[in-house]
Protein backbone atom coordinates (compact mmCIF):
# COMPACT_ATOMS: atom_id res chain seq x y z
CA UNK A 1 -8.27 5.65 -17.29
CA UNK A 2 -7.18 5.95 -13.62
CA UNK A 3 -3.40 6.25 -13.20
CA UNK A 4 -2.58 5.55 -9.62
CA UNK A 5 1.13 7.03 -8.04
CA UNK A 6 3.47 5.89 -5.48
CA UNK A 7 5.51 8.22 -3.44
CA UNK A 8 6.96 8.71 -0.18
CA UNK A 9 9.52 5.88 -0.48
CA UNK A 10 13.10 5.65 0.40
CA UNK A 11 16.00 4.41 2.53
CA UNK A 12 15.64 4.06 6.59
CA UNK A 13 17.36 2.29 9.44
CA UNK A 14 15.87 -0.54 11.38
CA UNK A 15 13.15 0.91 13.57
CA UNK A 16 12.72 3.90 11.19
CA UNK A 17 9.20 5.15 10.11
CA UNK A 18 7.88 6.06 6.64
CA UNK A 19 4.46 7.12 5.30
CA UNK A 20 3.56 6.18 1.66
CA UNK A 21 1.00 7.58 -0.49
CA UNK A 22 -0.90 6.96 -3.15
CA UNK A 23 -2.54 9.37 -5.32
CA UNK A 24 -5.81 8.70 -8.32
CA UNK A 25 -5.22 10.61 -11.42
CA UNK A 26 -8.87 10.57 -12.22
CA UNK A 27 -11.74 10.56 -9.81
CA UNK A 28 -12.81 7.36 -8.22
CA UNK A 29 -15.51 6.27 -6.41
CA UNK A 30 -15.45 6.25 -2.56
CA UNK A 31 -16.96 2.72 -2.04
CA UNK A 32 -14.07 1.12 -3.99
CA UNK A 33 -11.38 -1.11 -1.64
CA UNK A 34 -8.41 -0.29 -1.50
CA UNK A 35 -4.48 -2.04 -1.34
CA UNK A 36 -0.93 -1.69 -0.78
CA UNK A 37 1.53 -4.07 -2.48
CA UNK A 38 5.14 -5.11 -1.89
CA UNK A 39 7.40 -6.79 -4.35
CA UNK A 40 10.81 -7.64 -2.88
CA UNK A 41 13.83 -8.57 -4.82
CA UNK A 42 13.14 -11.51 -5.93
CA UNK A 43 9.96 -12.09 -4.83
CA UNK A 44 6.23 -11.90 -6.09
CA UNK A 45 4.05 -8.95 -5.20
CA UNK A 46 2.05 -9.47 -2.16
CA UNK A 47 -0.64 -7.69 0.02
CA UNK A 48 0.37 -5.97 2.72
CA UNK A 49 -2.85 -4.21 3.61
CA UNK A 50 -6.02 -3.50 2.13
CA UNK A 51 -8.66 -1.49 3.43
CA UNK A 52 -13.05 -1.61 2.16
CA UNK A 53 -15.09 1.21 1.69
CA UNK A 54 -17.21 0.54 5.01
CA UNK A 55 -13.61 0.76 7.09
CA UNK A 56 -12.72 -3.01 7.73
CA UNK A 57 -8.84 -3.55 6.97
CA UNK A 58 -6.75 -6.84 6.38
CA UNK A 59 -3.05 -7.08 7.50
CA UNK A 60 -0.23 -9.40 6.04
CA UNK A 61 1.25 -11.22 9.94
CA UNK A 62 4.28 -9.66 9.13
CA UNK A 63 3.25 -6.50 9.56
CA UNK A 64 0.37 -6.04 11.88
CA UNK A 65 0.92 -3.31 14.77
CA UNK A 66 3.58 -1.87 12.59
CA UNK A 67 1.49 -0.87 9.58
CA UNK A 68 -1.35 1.56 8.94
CA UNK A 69 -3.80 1.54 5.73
CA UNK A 70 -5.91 4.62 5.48
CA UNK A 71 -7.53 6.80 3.14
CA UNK A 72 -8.72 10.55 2.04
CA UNK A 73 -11.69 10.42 -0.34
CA UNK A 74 -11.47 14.03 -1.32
CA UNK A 75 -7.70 13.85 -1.64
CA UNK A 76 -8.17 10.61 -3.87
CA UNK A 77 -4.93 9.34 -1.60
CA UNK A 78 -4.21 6.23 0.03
CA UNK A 79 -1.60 6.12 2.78
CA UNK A 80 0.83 3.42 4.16
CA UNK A 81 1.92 4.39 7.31
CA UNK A 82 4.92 2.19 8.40
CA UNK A 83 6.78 2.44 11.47
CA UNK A 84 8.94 -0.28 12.96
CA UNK A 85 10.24 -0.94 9.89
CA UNK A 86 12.47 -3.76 9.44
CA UNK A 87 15.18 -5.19 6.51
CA UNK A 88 12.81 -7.57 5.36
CA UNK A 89 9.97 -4.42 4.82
CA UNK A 90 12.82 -3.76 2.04
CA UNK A 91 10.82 -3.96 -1.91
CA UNK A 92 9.06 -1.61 -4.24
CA UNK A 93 5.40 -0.72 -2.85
CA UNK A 94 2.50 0.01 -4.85
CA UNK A 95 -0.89 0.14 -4.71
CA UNK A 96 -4.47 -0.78 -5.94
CA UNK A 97 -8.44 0.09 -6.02
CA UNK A 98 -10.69 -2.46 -6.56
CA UNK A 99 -13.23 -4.95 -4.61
CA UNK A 100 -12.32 -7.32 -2.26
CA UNK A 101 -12.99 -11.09 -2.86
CA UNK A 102 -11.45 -12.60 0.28
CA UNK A 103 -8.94 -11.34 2.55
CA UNK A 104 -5.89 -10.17 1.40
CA UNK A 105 -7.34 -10.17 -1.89
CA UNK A 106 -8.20 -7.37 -4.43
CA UNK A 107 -10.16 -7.80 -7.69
CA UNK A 108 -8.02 -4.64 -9.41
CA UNK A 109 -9.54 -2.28 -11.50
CA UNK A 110 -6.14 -0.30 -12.28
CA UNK A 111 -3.12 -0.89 -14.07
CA UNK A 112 -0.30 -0.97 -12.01
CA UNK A 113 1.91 2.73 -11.40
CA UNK A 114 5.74 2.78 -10.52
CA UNK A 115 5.52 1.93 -7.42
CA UNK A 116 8.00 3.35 -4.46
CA UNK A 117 11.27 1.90 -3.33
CA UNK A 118 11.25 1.25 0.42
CA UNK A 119 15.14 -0.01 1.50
CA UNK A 120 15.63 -0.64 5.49
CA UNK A 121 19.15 -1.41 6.36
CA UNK A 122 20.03 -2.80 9.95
């Protein structure tokens, strides 16, 4: 079973920059899509980004030209680039593999990991 980890999380100031990752315990294909999460207190999860295998990406409104989904096949990592951030970017971030059905949305093949803690105070 794939076990998928979060990291690169933590606390920034308005305008701050972070760069999340995502790494596959086990070896998975390179035509699966791909998805970041965020849960914020309170909240339900919801995509922020998700990127196919042939390249084509989908962006929640709140955080296109301030986000960046992209991927290393050989590194079996997934990265959230975030810059801009603001307070309401503040939640735990995870991520997903799976196909995409529509936009925004994953069919997940993964359980979900930790996920990383993103807090961005004004």
């Amino acid at each position: 079973q794939v076990q998928l980890v979060e990291s690169g999380g933590g606390s920034v100031q308005a305008g701050g920059s972070l760069n999340l990752s995502c790494t596959a315990s086990g070896r998975i294909p390179n035509f699966n899509d791909m998805a970041w999460y965020r849960q914020a207190p309170g909240k339900q999860r919801e995509t922020v980004a998700l990127l196919t295998s042939t390249g084509s990406t989908d962006l929640a409104d709140s955080v296109k030209g301030r986000f960046t989904i992209s991927r290393d096949n050989a590194k079996n990592t997934i990265y959230l680039q975030m810059n801009s951030l603001k307070p309401e970017d503040t939640g735990v971030y995870y991520c997903n593999i799976g196909t995409r059905t529509s936009q925004l949305n994953l069919y997940r093949y993964y359980n979900w990991g930790q996920g990383t803690q993103v807090t961005v105070s004004s």
